[in-house]
PDB file of N, CA and C in Angstrom:
ATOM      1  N   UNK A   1      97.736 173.415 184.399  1.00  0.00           N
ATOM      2  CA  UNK A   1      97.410 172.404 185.373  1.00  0.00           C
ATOM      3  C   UNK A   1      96.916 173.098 186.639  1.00  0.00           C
ATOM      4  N   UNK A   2      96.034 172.434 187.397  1.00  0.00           N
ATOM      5  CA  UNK A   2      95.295 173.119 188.574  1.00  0.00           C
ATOM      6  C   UNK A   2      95.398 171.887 189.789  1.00  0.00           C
ATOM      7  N   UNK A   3      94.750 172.370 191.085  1.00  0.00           N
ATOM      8  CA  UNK A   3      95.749 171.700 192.003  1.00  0.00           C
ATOM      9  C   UNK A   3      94.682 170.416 191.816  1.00  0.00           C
ATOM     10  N   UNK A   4      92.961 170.817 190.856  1.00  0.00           N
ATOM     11  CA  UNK A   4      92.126 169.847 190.722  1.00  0.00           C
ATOM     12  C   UNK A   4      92.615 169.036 189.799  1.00  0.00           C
ATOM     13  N   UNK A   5      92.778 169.229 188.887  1.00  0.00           N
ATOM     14  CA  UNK A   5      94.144 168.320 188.160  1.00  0.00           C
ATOM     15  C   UNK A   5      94.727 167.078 188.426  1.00  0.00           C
ATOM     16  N   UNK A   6      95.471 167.738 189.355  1.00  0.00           N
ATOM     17  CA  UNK A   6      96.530 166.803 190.415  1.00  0.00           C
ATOM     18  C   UNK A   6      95.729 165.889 191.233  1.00  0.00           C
ATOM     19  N   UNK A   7      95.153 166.206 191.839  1.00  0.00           N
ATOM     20  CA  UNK A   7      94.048 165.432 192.516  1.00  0.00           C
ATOM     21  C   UNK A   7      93.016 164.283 191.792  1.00  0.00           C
ATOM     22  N   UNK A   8      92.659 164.787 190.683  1.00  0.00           N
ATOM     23  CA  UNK A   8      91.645 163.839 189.914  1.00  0.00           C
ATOM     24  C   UNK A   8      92.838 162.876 189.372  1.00  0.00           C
ATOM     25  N   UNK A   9      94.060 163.132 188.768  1.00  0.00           N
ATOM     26  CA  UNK A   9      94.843 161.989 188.135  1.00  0.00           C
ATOM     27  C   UNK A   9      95.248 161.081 189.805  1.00  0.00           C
ATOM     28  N   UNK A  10      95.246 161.464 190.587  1.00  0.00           N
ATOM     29  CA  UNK A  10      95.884 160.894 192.230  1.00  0.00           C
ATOM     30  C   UNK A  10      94.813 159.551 191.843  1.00  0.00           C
ATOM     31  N   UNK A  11      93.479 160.493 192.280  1.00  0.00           N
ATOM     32  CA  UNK A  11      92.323 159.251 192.477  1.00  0.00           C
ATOM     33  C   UNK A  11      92.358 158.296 191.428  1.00  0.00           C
ATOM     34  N   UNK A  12      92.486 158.625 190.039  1.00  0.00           N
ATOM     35  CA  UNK A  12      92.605 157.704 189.109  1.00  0.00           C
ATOM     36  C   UNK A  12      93.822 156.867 188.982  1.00  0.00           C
ATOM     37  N   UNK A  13      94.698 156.833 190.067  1.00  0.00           N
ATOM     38  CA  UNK A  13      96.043 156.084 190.099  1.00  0.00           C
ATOM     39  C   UNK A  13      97.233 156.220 188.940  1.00  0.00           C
ATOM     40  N   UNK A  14      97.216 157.630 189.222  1.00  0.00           N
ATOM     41  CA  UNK A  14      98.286 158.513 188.180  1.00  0.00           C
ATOM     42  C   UNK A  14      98.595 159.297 189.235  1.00  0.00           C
ATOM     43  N   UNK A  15      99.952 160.139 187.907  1.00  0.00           N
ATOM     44  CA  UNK A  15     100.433 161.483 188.782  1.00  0.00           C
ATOM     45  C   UNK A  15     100.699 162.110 187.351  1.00  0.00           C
ATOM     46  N   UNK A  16     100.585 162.940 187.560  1.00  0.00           N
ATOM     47  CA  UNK A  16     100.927 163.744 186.157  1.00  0.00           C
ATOM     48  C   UNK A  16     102.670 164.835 186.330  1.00  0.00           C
ATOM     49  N   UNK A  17     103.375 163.958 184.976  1.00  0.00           N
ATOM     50  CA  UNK A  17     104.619 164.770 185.066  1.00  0.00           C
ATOM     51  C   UNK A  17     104.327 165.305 184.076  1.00  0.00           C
ATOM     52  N   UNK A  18     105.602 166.063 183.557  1.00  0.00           N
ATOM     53  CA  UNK A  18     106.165 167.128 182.488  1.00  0.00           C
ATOM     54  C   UNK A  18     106.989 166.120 181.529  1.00  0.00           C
ATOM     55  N   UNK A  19     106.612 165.673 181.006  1.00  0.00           N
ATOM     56  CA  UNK A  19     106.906 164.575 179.922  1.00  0.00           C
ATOM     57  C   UNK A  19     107.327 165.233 178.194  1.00  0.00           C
ATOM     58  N   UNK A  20     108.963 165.078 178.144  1.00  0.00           N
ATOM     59  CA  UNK A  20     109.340 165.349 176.661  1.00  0.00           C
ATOM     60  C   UNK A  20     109.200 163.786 175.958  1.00  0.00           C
ATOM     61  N   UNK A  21     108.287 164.133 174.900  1.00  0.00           N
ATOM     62  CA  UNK A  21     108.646 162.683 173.788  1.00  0.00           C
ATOM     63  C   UNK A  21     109.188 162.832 172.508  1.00  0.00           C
ATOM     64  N   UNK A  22     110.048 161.569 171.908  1.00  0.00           N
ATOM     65  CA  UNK A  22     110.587 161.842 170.666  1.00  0.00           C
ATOM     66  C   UNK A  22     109.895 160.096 169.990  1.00  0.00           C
ATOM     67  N   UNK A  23     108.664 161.127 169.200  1.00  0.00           N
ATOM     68  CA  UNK A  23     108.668 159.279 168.372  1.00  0.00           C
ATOM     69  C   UNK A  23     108.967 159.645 166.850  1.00  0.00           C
ATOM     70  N   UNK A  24     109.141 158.221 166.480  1.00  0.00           N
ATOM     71  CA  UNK A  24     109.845 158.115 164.946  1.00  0.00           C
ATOM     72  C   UNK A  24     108.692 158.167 164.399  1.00  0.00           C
ATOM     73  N   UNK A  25     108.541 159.060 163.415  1.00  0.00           N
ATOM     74  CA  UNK A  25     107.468 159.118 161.952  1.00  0.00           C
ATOM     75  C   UNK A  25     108.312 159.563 160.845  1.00  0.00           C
ATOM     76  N   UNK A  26     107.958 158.123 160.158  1.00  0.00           N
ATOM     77  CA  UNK A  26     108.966 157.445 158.982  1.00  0.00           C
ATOM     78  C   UNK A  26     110.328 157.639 159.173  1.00  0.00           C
ATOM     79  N   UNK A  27     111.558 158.906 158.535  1.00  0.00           N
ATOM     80  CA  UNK A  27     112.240 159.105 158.591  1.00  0.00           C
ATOM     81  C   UNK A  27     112.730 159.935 159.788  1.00  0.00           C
ATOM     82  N   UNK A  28     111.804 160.702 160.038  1.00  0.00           N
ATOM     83  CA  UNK A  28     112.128 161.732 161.072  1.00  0.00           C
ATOM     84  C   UNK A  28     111.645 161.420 162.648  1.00  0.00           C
ATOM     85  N   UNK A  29     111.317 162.308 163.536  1.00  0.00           N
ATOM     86  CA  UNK A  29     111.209 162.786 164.804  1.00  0.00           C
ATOM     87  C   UNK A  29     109.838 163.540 164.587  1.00  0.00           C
ATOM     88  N   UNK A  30     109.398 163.114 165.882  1.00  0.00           N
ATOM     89  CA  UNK A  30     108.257 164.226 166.281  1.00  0.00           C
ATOM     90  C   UNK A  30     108.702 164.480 167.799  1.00  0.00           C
ATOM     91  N   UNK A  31     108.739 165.930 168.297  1.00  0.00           N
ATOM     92  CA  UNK A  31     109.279 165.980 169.609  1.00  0.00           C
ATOM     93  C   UNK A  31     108.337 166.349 170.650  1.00  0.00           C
ATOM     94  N   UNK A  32     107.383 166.364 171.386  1.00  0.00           N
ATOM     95  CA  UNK A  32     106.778 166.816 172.247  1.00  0.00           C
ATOM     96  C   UNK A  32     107.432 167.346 173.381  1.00  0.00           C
ATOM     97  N   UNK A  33     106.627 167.769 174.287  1.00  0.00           N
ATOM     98  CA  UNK A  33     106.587 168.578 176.163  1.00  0.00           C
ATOM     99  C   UNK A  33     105.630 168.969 176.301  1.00  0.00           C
ATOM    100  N   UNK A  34     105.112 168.120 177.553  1.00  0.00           N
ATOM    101  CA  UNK A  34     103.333 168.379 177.673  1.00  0.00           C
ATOM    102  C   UNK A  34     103.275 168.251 178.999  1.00  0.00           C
ATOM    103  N   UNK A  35     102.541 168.519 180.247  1.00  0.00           N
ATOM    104  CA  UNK A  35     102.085 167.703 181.305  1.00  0.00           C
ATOM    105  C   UNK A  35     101.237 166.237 180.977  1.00  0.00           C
ATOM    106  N   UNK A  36     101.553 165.442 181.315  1.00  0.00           N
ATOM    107  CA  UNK A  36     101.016 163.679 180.740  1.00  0.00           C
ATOM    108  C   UNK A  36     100.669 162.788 182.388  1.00  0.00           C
ATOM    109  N   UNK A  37      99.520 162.792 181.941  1.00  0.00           N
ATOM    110  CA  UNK A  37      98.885 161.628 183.109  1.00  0.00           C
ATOM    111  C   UNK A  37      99.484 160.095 182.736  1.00  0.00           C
ATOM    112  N   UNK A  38     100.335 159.551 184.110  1.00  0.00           N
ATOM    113  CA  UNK A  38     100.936 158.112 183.428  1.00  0.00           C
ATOM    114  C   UNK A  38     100.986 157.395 184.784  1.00  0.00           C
ATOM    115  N   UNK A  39     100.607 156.400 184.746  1.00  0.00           N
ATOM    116  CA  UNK A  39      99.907 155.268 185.671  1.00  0.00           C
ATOM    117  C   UNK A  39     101.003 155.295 187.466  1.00  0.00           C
ATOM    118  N   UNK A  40     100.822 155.212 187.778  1.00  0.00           N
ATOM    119  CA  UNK A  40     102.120 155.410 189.538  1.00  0.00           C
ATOM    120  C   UNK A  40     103.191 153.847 189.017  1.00  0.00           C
ATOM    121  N   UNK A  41     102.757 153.100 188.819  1.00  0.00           N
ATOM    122  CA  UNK A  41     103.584 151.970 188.003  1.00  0.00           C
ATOM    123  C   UNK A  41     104.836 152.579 186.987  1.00  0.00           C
ATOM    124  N   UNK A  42     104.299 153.921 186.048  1.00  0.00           N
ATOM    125  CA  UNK A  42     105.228 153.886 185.199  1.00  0.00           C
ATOM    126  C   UNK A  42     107.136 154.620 185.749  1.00  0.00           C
ATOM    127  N   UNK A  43     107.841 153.982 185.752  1.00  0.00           N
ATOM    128  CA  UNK A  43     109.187 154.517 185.659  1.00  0.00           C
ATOM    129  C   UNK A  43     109.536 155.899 186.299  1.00  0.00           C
ATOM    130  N   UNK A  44     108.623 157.061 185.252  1.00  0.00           N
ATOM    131  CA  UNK A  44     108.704 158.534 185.484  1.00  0.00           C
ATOM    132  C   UNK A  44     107.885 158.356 186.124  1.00  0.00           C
ATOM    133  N   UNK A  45     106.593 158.101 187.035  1.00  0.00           N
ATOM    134  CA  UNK A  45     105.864 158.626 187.722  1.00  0.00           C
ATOM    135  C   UNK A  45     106.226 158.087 189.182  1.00  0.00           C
ATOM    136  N   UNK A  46     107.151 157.403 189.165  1.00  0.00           N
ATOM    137  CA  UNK A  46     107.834 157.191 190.309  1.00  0.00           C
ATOM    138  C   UNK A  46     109.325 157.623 190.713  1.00  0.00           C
ATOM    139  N   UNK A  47     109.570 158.685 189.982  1.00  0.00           N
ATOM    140  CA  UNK A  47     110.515 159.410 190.200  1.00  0.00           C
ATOM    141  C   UNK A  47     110.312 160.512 191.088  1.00  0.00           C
ATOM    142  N   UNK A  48     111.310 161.084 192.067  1.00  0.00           N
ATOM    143  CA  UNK A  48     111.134 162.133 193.097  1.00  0.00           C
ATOM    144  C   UNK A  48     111.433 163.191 192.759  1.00  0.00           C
ATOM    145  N   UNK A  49     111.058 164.396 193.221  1.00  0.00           N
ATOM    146  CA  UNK A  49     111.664 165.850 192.643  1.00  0.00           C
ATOM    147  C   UNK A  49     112.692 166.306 192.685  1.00  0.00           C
ATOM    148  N   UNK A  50     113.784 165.538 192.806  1.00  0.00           N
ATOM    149  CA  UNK A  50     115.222 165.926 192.801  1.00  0.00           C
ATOM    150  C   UNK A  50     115.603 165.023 191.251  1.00  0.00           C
ATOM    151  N   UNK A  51     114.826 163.659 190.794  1.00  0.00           N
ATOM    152  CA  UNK A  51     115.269 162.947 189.734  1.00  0.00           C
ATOM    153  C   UNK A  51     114.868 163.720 188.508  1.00  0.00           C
ATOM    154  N   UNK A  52     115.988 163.104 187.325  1.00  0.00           N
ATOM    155  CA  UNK A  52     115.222 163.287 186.180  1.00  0.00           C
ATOM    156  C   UNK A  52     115.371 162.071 185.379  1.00  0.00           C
ATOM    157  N   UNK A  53     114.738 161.332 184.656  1.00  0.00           N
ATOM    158  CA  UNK A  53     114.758 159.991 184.008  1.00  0.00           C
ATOM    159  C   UNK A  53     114.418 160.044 182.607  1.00  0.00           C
ATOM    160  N   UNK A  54     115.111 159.517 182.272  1.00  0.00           N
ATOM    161  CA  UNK A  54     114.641 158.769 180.536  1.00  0.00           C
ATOM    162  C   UNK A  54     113.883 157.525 180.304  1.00  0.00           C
ATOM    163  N   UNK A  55     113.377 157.259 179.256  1.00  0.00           N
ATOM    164  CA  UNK A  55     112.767 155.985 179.915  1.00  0.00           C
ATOM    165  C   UNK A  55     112.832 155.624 177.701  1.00  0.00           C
ATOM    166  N   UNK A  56     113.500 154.169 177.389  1.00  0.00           N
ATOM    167  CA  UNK A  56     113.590 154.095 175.732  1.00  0.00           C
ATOM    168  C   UNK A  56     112.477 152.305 176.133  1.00  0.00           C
ATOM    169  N   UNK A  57     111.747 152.955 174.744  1.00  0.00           N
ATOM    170  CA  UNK A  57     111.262 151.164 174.507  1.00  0.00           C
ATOM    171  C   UNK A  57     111.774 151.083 173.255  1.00  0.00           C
ATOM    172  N   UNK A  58     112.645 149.860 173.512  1.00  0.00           N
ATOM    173  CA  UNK A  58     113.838 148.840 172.327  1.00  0.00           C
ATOM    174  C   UNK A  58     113.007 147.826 171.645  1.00  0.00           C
ATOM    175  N   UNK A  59     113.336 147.361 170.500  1.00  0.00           N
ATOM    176  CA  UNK A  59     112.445 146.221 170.248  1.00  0.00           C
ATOM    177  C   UNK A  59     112.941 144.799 170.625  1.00  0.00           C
ATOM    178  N   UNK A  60     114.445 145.207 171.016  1.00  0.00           N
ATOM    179  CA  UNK A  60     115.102 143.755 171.859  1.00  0.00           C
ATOM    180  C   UNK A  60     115.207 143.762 173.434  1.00  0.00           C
ATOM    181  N   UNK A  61     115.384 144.712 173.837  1.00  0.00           N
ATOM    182  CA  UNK A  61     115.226 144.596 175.225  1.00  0.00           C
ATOM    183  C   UNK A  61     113.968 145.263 175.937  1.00  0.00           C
ATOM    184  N   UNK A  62     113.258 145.606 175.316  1.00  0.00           N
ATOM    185  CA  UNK A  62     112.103 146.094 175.718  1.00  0.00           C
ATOM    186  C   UNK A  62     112.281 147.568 176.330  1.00  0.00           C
ATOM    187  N   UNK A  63     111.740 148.098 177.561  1.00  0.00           N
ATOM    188  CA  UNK A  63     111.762 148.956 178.386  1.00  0.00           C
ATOM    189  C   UNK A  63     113.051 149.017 179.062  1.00  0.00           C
ATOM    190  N   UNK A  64     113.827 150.368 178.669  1.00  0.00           N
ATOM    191  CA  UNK A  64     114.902 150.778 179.303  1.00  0.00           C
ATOM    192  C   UNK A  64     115.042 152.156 180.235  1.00  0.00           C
ATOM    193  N   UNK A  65     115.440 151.493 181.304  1.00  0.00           N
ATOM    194  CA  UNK A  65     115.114 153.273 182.307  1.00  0.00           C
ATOM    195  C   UNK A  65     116.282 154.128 182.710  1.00  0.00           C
ATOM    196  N   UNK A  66     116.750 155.078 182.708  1.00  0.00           N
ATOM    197  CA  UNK A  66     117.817 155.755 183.312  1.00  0.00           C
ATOM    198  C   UNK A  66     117.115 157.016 183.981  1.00  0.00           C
ATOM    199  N   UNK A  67     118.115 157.151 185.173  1.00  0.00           N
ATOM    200  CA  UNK A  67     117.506 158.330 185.910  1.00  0.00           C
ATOM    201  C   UNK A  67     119.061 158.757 186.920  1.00  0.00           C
ATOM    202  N   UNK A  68     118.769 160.091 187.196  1.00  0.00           N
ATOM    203  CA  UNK A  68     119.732 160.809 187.908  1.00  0.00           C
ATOM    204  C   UNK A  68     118.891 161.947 188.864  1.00  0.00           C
ATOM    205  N   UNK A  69     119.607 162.213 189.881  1.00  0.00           N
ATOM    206  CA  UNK A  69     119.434 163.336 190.347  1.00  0.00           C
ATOM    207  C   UNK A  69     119.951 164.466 190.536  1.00  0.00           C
ATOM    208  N   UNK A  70     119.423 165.415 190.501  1.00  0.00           N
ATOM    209  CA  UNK A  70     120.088 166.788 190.489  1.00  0.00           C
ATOM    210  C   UNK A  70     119.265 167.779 191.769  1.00  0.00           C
ATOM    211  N   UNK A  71     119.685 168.134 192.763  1.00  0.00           N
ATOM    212  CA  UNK A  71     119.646 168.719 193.679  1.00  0.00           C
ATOM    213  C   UNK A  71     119.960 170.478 193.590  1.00  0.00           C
ATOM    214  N   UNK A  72     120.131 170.576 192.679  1.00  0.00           N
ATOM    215  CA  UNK A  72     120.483 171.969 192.666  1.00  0.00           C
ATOM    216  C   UNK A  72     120.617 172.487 190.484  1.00  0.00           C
ATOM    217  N   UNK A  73     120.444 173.488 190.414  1.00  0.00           N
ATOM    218  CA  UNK A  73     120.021 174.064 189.074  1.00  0.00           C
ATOM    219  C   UNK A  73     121.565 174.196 188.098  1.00  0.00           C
ATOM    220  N   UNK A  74     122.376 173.858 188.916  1.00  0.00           N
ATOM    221  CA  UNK A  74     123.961 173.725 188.191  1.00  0.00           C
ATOM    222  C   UNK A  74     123.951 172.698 186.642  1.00  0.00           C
ATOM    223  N   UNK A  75     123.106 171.533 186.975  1.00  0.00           N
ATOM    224  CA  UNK A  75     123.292 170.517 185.823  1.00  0.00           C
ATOM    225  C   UNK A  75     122.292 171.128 184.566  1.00  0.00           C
ATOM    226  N   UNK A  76     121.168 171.887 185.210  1.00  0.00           N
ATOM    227  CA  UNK A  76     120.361 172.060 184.407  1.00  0.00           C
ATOM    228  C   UNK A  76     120.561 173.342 183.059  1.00  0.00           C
ATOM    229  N   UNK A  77     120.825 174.186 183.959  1.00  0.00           N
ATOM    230  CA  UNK A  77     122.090 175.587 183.691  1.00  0.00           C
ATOM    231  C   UNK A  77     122.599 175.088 182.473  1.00  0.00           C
ATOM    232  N   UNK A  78     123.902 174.166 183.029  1.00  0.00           N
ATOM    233  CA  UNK A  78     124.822 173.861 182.140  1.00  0.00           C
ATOM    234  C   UNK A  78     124.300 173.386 180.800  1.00  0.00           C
ATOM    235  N   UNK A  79     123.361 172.395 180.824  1.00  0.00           N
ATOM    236  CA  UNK A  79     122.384 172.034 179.633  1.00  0.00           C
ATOM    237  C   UNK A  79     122.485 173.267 178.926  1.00  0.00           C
ATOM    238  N   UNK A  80     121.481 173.723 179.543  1.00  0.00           N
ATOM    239  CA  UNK A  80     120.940 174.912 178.968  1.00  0.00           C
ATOM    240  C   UNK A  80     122.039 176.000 178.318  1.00  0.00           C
ATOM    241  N   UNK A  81     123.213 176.085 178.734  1.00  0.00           N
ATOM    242  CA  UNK A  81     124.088 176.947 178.021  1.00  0.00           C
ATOM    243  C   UNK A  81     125.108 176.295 176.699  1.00  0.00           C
ATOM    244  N   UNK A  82     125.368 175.013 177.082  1.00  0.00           N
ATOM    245  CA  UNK A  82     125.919 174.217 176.076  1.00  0.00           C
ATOM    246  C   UNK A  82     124.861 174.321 174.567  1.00  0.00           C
ATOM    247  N   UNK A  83     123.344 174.239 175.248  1.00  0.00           N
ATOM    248  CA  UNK A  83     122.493 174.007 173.737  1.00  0.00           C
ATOM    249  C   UNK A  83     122.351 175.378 173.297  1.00  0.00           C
ATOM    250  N   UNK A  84     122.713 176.411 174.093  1.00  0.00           N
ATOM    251  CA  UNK A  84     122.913 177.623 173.401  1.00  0.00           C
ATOM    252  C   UNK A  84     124.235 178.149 172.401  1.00  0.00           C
ATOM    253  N   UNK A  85     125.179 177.596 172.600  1.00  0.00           N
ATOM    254  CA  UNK A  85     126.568 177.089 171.892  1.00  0.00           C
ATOM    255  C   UNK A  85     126.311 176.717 170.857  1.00  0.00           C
ATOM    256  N   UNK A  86     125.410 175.531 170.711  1.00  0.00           N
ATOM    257  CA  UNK A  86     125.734 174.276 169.811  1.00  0.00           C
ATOM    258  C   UNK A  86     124.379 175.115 169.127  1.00  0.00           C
ATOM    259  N   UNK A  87     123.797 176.039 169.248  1.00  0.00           N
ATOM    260  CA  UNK A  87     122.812 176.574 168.342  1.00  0.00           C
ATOM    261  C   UNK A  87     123.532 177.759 167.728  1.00  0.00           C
ATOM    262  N   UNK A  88     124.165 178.377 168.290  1.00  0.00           N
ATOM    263  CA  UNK A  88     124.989 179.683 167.795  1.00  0.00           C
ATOM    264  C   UNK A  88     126.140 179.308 166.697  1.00  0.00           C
ATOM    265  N   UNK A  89     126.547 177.667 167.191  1.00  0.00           N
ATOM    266  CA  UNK A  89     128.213 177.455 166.030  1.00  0.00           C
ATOM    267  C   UNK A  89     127.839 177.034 165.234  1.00  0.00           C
TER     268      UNK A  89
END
């Protein structure tokens, strides 16, 4: 990503995050992490740099959002060492 990038999704009424996806194909998962241009309307693109959000579409309740913030690299860390655990046991 370049800072022209950032700028061309602005004018086009986006912002571009760092977007993980998990969609269902058939039985399984497909997992992505990409930078993703997504409208200033959407959920994640109105999140601040301290948040991090999930965002599920249900087929009964439609669009579901959760978000938290983390201010400091402690929550992220911890992630990160637990999935190193749960890969090693």
């Amino acid at each position: 990503m370049t800072a022209a990038d950032l700028t061309a999704a602005q004018a086009r009424g986006e912002r571009i995050v760092l977007r993980c996806l998990a969609e269902r194909a058939g039985e399984d998962f497909v997992f992505s992490v990409k930078p993703t241009a997504l409208p200033q309307s959407h959920p994640l693109a109105r999140m601040g740099g301290d948040e991090m959000g999930v965002v599920y579409e249900t087929d009964i309740t439609g669009r579901q959002t959760l978000a938290t913030m983390e201010r400091d690299p402690i929550p992220t860390a911890s992630a990160m060492l637990r999935d190193a655990v749960d890969i090693l046991m």
